[in-house]
C-alpha atoms as a PDB file:
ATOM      1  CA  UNK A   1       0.000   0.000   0.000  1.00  0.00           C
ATOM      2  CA  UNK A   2       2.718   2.507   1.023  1.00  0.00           C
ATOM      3  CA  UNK A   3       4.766   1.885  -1.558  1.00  0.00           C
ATOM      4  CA  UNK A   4       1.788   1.880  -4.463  1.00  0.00           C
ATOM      5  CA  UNK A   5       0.677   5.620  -3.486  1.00  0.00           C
ATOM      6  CA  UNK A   6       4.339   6.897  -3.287  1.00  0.00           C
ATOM      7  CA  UNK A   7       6.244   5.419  -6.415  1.00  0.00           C
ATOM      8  CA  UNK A   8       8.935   7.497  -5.799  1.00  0.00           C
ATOM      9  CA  UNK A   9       9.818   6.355  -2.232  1.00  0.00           C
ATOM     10  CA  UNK A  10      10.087   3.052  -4.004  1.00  0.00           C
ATOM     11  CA  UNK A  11      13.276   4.092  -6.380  1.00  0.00           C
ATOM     12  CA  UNK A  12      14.560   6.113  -3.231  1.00  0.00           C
ATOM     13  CA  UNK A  13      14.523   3.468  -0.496  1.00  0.00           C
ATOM     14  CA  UNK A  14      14.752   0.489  -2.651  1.00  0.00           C
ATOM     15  CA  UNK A  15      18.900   0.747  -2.155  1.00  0.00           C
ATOM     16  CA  UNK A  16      18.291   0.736   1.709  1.00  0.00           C
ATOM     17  CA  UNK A  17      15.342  -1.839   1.644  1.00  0.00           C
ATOM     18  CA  UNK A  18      18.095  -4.303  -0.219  1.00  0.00           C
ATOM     19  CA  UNK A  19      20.529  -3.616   2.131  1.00  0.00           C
ATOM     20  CA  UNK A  20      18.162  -4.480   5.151  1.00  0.00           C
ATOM     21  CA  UNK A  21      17.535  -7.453   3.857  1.00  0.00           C
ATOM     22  CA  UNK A  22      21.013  -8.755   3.212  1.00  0.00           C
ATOM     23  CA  UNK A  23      21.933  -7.382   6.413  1.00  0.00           C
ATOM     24  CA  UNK A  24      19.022  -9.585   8.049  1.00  0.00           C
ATOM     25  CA  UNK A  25      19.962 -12.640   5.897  1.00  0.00           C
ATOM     26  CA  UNK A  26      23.547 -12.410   7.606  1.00  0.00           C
ATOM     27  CA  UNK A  27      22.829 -12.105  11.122  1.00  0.00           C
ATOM     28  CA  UNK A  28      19.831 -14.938  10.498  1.00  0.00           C
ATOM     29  CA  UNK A  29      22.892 -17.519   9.210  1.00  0.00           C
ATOM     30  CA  UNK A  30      25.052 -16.191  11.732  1.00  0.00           C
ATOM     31  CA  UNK A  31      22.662 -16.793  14.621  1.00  0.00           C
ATOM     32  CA  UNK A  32      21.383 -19.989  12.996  1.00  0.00           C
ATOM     33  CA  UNK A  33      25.002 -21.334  12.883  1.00  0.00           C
ATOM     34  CA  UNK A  34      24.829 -21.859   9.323  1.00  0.00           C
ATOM     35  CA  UNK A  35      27.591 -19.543   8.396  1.00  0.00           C
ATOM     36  CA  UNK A  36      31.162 -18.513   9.855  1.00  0.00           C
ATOM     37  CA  UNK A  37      31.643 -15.346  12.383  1.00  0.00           C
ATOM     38  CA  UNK A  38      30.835 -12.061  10.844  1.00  0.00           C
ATOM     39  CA  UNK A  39      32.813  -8.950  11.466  1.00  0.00           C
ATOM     40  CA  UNK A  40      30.816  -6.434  12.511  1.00  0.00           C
ATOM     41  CA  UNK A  41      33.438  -3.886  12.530  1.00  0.00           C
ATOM     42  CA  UNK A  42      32.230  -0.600  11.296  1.00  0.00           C
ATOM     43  CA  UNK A  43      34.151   1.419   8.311  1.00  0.00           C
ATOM     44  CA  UNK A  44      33.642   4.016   6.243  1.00  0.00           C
ATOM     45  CA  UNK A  45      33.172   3.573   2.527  1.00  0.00           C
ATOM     46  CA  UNK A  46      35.711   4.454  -0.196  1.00  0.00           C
ATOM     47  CA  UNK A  47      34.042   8.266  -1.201  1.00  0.00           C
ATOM     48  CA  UNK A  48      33.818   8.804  -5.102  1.00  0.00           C
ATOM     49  CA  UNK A  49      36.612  11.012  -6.138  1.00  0.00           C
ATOM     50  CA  UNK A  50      35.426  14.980  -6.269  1.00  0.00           C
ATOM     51  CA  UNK A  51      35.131  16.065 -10.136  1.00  0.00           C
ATOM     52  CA  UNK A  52      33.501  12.872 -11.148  1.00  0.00           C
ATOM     53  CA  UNK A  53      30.749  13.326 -13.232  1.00  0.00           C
ATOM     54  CA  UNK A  54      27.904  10.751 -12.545  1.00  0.00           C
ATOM     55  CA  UNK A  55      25.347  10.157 -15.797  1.00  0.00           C
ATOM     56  CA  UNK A  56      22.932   7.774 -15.925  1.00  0.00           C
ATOM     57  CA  UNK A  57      25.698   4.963 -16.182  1.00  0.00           C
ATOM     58  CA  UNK A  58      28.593   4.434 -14.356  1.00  0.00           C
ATOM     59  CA  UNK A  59      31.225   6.240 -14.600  1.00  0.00           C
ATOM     60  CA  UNK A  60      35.097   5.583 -16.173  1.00  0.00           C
ATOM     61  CA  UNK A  61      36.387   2.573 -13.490  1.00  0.00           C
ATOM     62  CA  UNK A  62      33.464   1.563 -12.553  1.00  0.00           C
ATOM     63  CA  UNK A  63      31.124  -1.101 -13.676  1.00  0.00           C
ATOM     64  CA  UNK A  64      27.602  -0.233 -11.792  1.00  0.00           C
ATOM     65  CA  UNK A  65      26.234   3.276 -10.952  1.00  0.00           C
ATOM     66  CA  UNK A  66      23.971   1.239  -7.977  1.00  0.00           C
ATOM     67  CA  UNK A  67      21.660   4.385  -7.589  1.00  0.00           C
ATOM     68  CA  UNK A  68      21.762   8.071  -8.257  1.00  0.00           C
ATOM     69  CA  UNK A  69      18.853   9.561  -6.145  1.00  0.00           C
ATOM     70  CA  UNK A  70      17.947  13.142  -5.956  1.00  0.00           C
ATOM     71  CA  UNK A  71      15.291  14.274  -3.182  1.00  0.00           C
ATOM     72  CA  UNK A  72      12.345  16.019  -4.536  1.00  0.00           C
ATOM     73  CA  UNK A  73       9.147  17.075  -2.679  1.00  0.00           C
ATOM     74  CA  UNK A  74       5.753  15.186  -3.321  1.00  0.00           C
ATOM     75  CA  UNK A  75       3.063  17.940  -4.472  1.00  0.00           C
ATOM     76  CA  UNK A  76       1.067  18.290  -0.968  1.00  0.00           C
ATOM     77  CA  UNK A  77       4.775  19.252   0.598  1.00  0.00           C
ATOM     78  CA  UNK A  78       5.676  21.433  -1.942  1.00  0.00           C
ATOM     79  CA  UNK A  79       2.724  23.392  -1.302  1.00  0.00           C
ATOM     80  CA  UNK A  80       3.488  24.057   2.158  1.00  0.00           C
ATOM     81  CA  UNK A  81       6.821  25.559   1.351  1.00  0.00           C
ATOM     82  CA  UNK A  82       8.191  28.209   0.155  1.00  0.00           C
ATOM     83  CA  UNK A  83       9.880  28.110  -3.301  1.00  0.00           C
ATOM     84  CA  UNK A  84      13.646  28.903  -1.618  1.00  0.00           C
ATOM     85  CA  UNK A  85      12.651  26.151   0.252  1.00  0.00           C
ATOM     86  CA  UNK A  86      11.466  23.627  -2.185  1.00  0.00           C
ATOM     87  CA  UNK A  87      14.455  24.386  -4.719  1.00  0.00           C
ATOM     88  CA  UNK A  88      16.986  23.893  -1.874  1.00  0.00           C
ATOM     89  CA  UNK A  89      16.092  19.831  -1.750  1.00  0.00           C
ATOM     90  CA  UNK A  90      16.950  19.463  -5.278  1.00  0.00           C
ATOM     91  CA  UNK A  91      20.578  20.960  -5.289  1.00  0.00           C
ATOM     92  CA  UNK A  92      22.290  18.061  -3.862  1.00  0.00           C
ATOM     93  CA  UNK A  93      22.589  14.237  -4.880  1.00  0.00           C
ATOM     94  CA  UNK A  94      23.942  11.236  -3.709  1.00  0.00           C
ATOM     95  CA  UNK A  95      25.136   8.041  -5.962  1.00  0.00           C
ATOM     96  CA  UNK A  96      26.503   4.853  -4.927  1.00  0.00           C
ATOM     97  CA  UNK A  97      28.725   3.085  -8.160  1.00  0.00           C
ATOM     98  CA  UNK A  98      30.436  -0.513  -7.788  1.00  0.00           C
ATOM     99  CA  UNK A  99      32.897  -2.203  -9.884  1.00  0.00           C
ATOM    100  CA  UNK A 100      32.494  -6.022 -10.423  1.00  0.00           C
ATOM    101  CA  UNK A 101      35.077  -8.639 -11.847  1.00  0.00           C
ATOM    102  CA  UNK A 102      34.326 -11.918 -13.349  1.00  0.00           C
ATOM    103  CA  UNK A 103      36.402 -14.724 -13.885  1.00  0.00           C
ATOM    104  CA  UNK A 104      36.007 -18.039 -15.513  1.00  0.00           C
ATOM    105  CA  UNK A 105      36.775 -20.819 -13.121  1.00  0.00           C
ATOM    106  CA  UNK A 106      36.253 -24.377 -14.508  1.00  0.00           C
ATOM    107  CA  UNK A 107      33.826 -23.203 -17.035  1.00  0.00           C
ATOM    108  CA  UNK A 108      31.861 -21.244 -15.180  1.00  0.00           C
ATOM    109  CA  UNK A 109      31.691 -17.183 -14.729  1.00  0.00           C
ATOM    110  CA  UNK A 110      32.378 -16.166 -11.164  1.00  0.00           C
ATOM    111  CA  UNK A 111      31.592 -12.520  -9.982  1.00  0.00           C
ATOM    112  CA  UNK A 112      33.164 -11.103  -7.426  1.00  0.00           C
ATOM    113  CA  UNK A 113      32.225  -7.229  -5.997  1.00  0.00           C
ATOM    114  CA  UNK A 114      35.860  -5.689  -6.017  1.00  0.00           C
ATOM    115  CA  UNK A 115      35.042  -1.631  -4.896  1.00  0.00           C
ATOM    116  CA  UNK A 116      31.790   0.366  -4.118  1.00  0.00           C
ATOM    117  CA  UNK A 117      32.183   4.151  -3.227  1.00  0.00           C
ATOM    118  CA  UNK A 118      29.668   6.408  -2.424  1.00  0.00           C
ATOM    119  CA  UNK A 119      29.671  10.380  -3.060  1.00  0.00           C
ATOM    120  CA  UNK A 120      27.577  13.367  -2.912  1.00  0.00           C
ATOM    121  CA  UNK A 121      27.022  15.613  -6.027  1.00  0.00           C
ATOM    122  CA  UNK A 122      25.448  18.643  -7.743  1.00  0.00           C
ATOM    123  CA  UNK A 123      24.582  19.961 -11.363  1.00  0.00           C
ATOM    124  CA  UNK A 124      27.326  22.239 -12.390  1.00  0.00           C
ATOM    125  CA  UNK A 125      26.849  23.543 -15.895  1.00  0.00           C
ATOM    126  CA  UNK A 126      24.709  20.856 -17.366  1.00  0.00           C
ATOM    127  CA  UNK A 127      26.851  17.625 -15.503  1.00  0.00           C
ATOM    128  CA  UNK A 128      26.047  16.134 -12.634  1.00  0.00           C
ATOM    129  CA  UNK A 129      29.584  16.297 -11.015  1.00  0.00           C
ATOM    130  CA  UNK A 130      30.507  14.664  -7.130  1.00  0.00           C
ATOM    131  CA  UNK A 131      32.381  17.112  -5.042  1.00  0.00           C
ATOM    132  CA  UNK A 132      33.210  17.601  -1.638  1.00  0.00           C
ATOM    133  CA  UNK A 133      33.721  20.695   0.809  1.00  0.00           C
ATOM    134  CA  UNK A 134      36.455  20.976  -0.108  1.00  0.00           C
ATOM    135  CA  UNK A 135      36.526  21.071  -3.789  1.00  0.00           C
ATOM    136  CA  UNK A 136      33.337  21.994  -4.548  1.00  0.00           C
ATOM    137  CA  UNK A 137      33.813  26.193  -5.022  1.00  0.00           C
ATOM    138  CA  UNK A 138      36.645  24.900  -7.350  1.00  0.00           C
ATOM    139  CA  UNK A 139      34.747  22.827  -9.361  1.00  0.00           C
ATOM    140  CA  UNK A 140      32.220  25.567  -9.917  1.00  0.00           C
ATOM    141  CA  UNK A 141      29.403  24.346  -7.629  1.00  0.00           C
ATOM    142  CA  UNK A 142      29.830  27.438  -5.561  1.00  0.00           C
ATOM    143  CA  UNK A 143      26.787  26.485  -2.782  1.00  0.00           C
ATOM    144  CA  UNK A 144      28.129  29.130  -0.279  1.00  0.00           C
ATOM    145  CA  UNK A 145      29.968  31.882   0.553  1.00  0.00           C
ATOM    146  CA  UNK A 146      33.303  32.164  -0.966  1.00  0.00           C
ATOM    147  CA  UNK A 147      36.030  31.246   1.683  1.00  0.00           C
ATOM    148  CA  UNK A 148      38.811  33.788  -0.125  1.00  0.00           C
END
């Protein structure tokens, strides 16, 4: 039902909804016994280098743009905003890529996930380009004041 009437919370939370399940298949096989111990060590992802630009495929190096999502306010909310306000939750994006290997062992095509990286973005000129704090009045993003 919830997911029928919003069809856009389905492409934005699909990425997490996957990774909630996989999450709860691993700690079902751990706690079942079935599987081996699983780290639970927290890191941080690899971050998408700043200048990338990020289309609607994956970029050079990778092999998977996983998602590309962009918030954007369903018509009831935008009507209880102002415009400033509204236009502000469409500047950023975030995108997720992966690069895969196979290999043929004994016939068959193994895959093995060798990298994913995750970065934040915004249109600059008429890319979508990642950047960072750091880089993005350089790249031309210029989303605040000017730090010379």
């Amino acid at each position: 039902m919830f997911v029928g009437r919003f069809p856009r919370a389905r492409r934005v939370f699909a990425p997490y909804l996957f990774a909630a399940v996989c999450f709860g298949l691993v700690l079902a096989f751990s706690e079942s016994g079935i599987g081996a111990t699983v780290d639970t060590e927290a890191i941080s992802l690899p971050r998408i280098p700043p200048g990338t630009p990020i289309a609607e495929s994956p970029p050079t190096g990778w092999t998977h743009l996983v998602f590309k999502t962009r918030s954007e306010l369903a018509s009831g909310d935008r009507d209880q905003v102002p415009d400033w306000a509204a236009d502000l939750t469409r500047v950023l994006f975030t995108a997720m890529v992966a690069r895969v290997r196979s290999t043929q062992v004994e016939g068959a095509v193994i895959y093995r996930l060798e990298k994913v990286a995750i970065g934040l973005g915004t249109r600059i000129g008429n890319r979508d380009v990642i950047l960072s704090s750091d880089t993005q009045e350089a790249l031309g993003a210029n989303l605040g004041p000017s730090s010379g």
